[in-house]
N, C-alpha and C. Protein backbone atom coordinates (compact mmCIF):
# COMPACT_ATOMS: atom_id res chain seq x y z
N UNK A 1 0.83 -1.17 0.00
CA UNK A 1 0.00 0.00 0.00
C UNK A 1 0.88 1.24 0.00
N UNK A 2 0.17 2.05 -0.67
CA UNK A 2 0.89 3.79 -0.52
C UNK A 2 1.27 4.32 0.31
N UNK A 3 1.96 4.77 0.41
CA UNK A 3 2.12 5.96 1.97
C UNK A 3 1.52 6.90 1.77
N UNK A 4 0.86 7.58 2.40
CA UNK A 4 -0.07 9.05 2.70
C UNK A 4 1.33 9.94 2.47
N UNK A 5 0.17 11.41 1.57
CA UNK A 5 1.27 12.59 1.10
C UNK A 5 1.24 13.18 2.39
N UNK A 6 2.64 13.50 3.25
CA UNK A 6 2.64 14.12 4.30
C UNK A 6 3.72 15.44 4.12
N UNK A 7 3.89 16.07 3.25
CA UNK A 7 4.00 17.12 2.73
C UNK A 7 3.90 17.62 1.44
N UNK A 8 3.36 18.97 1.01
CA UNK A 8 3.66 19.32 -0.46
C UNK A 8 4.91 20.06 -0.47
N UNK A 9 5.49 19.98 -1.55
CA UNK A 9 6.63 21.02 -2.03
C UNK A 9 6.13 21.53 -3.20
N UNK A 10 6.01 22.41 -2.78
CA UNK A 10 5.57 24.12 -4.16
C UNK A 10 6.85 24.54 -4.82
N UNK A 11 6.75 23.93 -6.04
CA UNK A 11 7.57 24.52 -7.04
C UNK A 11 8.13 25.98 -7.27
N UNK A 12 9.57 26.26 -7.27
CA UNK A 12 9.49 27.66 -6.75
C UNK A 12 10.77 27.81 -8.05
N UNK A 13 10.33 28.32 -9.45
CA UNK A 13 11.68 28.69 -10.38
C UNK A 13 12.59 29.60 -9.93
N UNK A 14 13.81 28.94 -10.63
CA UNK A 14 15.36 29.62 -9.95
C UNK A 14 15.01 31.43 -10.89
N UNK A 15 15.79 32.47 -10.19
CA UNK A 15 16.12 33.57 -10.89
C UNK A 15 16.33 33.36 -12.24
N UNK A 16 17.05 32.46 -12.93
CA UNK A 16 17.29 32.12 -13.99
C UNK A 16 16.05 31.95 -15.06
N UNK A 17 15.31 30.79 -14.75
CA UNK A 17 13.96 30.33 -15.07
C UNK A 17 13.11 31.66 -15.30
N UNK A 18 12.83 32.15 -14.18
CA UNK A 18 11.93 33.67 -14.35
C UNK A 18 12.31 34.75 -15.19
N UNK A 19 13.80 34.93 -15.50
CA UNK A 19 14.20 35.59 -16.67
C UNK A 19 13.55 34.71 -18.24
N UNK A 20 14.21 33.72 -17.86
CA UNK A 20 13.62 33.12 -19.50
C UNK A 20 12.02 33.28 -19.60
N UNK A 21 11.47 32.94 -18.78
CA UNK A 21 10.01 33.07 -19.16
C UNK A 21 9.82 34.38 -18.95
N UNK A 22 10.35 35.34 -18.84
CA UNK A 22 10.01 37.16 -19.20
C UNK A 22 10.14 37.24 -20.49
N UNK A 23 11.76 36.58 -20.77
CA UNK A 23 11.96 36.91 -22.15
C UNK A 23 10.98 35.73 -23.05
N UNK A 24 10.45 35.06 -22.38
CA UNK A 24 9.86 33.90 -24.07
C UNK A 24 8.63 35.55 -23.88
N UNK A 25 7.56 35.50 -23.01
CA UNK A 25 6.48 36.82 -23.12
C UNK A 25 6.82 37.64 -23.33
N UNK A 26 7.77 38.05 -23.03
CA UNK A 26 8.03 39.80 -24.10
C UNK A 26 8.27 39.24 -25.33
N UNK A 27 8.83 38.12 -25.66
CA UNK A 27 9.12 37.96 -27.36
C UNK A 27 8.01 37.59 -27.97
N UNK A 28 7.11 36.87 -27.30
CA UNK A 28 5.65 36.61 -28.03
C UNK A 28 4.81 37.97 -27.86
N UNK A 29 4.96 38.93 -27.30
CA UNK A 29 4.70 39.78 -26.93
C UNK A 29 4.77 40.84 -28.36
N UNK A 30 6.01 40.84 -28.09
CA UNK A 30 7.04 41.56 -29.40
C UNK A 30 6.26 41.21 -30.86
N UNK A 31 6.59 39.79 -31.02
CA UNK A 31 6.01 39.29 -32.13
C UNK A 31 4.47 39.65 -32.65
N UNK A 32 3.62 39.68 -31.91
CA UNK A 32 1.99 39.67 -31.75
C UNK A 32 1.69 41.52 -32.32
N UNK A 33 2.86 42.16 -31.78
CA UNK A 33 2.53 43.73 -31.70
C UNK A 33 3.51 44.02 -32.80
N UNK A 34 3.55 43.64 -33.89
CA UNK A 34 5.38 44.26 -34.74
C UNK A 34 4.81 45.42 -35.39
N UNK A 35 3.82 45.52 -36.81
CA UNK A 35 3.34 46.43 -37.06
C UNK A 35 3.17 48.00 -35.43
N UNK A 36 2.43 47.50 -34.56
CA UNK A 36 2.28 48.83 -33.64
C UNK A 36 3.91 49.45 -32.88
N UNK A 37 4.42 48.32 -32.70
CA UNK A 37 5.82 48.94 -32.11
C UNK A 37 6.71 49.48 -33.43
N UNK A 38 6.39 48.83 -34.73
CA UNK A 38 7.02 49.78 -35.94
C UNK A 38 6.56 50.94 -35.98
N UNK A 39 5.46 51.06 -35.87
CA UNK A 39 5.04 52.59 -35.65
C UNK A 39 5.58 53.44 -34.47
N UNK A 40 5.62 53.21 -33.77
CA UNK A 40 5.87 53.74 -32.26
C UNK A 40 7.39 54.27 -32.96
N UNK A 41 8.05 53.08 -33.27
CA UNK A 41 9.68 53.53 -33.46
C UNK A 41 9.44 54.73 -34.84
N UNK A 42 9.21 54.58 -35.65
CA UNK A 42 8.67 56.11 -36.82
C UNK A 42 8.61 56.87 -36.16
N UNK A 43 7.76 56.98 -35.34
CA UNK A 43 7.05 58.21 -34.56
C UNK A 43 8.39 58.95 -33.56
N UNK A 44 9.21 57.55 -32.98
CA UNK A 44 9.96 58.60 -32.05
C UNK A 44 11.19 59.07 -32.93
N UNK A 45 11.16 58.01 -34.30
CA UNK A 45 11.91 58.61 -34.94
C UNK A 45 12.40 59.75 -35.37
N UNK A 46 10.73 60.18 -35.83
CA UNK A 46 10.73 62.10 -37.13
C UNK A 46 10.69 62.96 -35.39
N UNK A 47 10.16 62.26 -34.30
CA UNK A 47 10.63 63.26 -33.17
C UNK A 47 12.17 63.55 -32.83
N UNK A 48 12.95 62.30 -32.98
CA UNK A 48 14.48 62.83 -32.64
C UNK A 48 14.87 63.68 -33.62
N UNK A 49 14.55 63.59 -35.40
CA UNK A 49 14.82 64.26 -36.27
C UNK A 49 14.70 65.43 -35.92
N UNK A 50 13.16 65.69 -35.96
CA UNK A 50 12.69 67.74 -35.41
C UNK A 50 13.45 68.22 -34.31
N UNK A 51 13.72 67.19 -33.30
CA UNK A 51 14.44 67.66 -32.23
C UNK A 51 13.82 68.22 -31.49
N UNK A 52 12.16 67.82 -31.19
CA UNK A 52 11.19 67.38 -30.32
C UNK A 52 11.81 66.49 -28.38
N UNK A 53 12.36 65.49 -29.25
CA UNK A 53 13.25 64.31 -28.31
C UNK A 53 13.72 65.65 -27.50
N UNK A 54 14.51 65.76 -27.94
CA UNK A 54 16.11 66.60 -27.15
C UNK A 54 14.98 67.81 -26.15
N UNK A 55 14.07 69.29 -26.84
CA UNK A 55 13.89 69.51 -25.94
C UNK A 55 12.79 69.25 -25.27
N UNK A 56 11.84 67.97 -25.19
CA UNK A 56 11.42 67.29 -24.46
C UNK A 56 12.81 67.13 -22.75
N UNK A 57 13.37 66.33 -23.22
CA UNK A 57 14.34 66.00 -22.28
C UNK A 57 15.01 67.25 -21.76
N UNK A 58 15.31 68.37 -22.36
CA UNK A 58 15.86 69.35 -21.47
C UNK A 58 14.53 69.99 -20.80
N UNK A 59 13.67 70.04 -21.18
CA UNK A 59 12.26 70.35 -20.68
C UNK A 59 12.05 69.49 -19.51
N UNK A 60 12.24 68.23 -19.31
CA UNK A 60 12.35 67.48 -18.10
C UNK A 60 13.70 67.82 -16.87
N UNK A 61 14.49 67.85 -17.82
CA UNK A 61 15.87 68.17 -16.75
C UNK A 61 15.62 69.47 -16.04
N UNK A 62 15.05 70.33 -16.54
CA UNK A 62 15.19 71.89 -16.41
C UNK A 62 13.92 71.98 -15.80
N UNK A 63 12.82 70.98 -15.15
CA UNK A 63 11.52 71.00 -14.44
C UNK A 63 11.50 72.44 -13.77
N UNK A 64 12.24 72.29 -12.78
CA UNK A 64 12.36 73.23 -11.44
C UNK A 64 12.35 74.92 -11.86
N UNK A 65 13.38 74.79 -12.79
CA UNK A 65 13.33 76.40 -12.53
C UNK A 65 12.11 76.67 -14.10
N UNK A 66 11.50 75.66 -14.84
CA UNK A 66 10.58 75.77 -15.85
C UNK A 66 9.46 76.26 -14.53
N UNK A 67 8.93 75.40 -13.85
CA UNK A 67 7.80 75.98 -13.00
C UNK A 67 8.16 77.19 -12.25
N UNK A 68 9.28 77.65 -11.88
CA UNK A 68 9.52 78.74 -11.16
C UNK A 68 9.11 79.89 -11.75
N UNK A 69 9.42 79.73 -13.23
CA UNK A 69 9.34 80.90 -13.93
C UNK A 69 7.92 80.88 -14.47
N UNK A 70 7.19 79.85 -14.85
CA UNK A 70 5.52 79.99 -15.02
C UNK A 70 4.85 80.47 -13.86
N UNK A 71 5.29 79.97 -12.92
CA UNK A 71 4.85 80.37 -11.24
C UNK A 71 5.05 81.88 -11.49
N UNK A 72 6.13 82.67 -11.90
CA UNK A 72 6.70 83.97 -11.39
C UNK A 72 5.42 84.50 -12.54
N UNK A 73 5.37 84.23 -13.81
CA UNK A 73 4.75 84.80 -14.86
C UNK A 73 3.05 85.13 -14.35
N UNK A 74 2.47 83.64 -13.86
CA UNK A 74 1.32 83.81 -13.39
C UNK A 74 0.68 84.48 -12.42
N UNK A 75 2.24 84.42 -11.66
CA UNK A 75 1.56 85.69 -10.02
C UNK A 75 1.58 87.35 -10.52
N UNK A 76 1.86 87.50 -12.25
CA UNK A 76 2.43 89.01 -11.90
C UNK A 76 0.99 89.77 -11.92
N UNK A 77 0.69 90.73 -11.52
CA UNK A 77 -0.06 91.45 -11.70
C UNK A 77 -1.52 91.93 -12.97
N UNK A 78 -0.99 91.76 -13.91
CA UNK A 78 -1.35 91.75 -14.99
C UNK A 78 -2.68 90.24 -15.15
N UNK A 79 -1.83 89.35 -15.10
CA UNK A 79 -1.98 88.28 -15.26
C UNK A 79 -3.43 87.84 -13.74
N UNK A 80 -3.26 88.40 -12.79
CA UNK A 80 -3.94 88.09 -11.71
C UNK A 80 -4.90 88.90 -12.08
N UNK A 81 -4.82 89.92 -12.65
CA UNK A 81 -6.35 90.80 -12.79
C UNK A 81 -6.86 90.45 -13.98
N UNK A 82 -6.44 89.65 -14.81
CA UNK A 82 -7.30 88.85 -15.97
C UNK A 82 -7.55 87.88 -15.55
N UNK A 83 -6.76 87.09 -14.66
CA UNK A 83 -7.89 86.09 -14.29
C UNK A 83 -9.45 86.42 -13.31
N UNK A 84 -8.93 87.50 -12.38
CA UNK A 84 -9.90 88.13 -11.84
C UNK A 84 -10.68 88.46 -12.23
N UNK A 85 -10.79 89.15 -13.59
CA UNK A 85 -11.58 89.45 -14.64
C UNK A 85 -12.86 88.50 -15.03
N UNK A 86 -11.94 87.83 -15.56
CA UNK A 86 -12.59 86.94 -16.04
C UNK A 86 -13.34 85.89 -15.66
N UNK A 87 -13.33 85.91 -13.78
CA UNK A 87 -14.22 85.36 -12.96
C UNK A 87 -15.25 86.00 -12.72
N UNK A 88 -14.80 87.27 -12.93
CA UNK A 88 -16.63 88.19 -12.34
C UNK A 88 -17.16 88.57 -13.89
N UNK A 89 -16.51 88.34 -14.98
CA UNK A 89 -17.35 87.96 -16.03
C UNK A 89 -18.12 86.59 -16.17
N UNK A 90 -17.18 85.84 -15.97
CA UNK A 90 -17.98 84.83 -15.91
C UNK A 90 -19.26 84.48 -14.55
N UNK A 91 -19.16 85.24 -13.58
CA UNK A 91 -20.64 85.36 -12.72
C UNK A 91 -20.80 86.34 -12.82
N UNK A 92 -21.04 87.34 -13.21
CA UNK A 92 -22.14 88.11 -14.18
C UNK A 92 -22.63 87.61 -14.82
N UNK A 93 -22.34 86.73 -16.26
CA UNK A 93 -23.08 85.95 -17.40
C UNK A 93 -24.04 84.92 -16.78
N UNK A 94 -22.89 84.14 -15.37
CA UNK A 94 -23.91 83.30 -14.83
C UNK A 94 -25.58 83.68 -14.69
N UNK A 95 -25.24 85.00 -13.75
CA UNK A 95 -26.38 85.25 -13.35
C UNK A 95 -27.12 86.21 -14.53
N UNK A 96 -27.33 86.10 -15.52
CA UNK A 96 -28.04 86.49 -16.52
C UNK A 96 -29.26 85.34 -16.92
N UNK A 97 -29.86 85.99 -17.97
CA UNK A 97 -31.32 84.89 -18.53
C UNK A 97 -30.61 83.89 -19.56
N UNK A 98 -30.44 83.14 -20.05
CA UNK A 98 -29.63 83.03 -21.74
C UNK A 98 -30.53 83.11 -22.23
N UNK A 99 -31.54 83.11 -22.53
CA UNK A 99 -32.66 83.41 -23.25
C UNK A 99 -32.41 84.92 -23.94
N UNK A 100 -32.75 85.73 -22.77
CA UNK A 100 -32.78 87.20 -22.70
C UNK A 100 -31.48 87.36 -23.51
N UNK A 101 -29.85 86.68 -23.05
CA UNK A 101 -28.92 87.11 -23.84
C UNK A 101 -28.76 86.95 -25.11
N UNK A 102 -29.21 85.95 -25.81
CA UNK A 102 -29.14 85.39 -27.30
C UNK A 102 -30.09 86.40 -27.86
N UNK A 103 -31.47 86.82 -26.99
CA UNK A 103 -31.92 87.53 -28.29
C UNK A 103 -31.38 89.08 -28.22
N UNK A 104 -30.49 89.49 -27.22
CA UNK A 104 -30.05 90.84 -27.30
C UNK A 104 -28.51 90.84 -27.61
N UNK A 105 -28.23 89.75 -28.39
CA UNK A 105 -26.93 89.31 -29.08
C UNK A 105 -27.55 89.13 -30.43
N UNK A 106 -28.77 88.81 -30.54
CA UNK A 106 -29.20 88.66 -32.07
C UNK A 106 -29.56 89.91 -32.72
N UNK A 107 -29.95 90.43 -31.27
CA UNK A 107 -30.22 92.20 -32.00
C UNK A 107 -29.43 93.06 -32.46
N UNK A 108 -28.00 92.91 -31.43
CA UNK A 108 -26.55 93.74 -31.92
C UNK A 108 -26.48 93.11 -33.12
N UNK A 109 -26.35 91.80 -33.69
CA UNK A 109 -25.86 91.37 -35.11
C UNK A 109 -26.73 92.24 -36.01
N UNK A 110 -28.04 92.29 -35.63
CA UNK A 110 -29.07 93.03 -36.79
C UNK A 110 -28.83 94.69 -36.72
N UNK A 111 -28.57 94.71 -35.80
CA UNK A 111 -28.78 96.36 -35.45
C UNK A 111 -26.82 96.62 -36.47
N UNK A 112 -25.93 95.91 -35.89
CA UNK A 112 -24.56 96.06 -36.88
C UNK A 112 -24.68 96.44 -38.40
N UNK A 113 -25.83 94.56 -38.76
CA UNK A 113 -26.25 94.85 -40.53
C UNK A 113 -26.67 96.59 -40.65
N UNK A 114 -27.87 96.99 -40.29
CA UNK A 114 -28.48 98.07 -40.35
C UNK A 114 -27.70 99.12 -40.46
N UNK A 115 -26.66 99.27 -38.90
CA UNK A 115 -25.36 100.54 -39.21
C UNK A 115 -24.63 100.24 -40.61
N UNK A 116 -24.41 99.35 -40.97
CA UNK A 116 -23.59 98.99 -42.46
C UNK A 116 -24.51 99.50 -43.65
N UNK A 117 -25.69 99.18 -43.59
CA UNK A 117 -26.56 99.34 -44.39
C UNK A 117 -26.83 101.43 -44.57
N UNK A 118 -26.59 101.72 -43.37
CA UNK A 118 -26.87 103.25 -43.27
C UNK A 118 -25.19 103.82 -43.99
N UNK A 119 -24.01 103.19 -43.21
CA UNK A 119 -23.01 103.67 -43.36
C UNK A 119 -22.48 103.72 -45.34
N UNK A 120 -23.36 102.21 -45.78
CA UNK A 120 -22.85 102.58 -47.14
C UNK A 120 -24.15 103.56 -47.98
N UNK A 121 -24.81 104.08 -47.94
CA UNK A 121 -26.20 105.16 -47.98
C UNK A 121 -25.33 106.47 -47.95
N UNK A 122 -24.56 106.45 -47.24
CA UNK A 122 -24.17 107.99 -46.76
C UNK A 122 -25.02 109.17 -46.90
N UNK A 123 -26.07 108.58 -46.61
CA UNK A 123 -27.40 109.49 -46.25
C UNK A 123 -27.16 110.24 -44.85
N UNK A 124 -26.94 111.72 -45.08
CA UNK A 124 -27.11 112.84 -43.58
C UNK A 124 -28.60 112.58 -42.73
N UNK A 125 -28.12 112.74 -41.76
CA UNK A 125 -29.78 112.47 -40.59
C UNK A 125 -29.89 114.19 -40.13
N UNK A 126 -30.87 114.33 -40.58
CA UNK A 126 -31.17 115.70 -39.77
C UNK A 126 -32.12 115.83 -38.36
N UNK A 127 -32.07 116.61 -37.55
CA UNK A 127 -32.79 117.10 -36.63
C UNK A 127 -34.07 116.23 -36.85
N UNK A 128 -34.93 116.93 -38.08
CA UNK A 128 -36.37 115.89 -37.79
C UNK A 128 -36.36 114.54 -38.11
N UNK A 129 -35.38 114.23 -38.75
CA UNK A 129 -35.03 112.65 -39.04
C UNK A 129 -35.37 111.90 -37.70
N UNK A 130 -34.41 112.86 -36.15
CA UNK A 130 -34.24 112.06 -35.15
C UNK A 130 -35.67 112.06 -34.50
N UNK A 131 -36.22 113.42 -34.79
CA UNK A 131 -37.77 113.08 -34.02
C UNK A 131 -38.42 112.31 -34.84
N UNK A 132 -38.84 112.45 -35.84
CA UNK A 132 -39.69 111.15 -36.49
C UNK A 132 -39.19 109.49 -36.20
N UNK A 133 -38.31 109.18 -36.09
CA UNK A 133 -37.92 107.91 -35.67
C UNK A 133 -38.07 107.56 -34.58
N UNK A 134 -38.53 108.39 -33.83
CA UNK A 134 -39.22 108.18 -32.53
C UNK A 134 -40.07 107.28 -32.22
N UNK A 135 -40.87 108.04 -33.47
CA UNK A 135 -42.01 107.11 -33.25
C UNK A 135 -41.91 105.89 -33.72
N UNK A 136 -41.02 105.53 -34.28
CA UNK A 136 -40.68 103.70 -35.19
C UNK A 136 -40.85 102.69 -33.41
N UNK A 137 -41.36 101.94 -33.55
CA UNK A 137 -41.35 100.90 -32.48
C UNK A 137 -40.10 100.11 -32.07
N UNK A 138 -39.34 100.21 -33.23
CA UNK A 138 -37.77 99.61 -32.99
C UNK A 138 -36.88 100.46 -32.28
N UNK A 139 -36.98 101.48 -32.84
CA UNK A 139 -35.98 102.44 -31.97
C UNK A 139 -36.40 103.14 -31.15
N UNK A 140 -37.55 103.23 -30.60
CA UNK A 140 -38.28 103.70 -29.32
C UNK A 140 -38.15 103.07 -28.59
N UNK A 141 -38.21 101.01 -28.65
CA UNK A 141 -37.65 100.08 -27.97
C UNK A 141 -36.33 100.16 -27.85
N UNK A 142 -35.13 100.24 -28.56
CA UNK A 142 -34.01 100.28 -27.94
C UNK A 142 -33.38 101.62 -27.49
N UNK A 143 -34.50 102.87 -27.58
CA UNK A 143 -33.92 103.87 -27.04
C UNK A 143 -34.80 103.55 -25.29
N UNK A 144 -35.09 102.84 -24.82
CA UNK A 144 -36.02 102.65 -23.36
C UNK A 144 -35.08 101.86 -23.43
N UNK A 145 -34.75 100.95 -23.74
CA UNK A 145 -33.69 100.18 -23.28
C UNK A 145 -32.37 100.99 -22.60
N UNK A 146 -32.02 101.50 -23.79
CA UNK A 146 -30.68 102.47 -23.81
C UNK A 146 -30.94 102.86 -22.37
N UNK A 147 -32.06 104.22 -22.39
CA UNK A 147 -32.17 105.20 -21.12
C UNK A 147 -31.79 103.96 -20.00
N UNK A 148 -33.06 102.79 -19.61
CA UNK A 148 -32.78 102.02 -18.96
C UNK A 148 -31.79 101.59 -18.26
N UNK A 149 -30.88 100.61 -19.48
CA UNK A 149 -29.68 100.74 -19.11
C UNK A 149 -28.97 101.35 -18.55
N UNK A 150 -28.67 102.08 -18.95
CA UNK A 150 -27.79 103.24 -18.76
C UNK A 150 -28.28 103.73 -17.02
N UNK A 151 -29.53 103.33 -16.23
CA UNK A 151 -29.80 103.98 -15.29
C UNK A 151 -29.43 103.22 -14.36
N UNK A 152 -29.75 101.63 -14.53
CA UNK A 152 -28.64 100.55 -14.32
C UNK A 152 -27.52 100.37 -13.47
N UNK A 153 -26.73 100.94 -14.83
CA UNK A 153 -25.80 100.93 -15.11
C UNK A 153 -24.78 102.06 -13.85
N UNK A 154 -25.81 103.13 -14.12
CA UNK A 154 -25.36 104.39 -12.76
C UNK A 154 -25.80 103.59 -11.61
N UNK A 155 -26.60 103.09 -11.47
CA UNK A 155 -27.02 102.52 -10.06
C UNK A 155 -26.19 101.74 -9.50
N UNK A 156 -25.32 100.81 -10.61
CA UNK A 156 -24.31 99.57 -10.64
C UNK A 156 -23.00 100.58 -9.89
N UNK A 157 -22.87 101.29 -10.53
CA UNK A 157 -21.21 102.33 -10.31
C UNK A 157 -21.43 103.00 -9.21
N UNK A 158 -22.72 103.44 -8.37
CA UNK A 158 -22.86 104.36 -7.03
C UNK A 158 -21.84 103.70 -6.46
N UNK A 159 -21.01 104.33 -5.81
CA UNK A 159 -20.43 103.49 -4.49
C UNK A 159 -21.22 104.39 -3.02
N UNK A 160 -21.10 103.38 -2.77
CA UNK A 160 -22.22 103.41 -1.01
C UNK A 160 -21.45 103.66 0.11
């Protein structure tokens, strides 16, 4: 009769062994991918050509004082009040209608055509020109606007 298994031994490959079977999978590896790693090598190729490669790599070596000097560029003054800017533009717009804005963005485009349309006319406006247009519904509407605005606008600039 048999003897009972009274231990296992777990197969454990030498350093040696584990190299070869890296290299058989990277070579089937290799093999499976030739077309994509031919490309890859093209690609870093026409980059060493342009000389992309090179200042890539001094672009890496030179990290430290590269951020120092974007750091220095971004804190200057200039630069801080356009971004500032451009945050309280952008909540202003927030707090607008978009509705309301598209169609008083569609109106400047029309109202532009119209100045073009007058400007190549070189027709003079006289005195009663401006009172009779009064009464037009278009420009009675954007002259209430205008005043409007504009009262707004003073109300916006009071400082308190």
């Amino acid at each position: 009769m048999a003897s009972p298994i009274a231990s296992i031994k777990k197969y454990k490959p030498s350093e040696e062994e584990l190299k070869q079977q890296k290299l058989e999978a990277l070579s089937s590896l290799l093999a499976e991918n030739e077309q994509a790693l031919n490309k890859i090598f093209d690609i870093v190729g026409e980059l060493h050509d342009t000389g992309v490669l090179e200042a890539a790599d001094s672009m890496l070596k030179a990290k430290e004082q590269i951020a120092k000097i974007a750091l220095g560029q971004v804190t200057r003054e200039p630069v801080t009040n356009l971004i500032n800017n451009l945050m309280g533009a952008a909540a202003a717009l927030t707090s607008l209608d978009p509705e309301f804005t598209n169609r008083l963005l569609s109106g400047v485009s029309t109202g532009v055509d119209e100045g073009n349309k007058h400007l190549q006319s070189n027709k003079k406006i006289s005195v009663l020109d401006l009172v009779k247009v009064l009464n037009d519904p278009d420009i009675n509407r954007a002259i209430g606007f205008g005043i409007h605005f504009m009262k707004g606008l003073g109300k916006g600039l009071k400082e308190e």
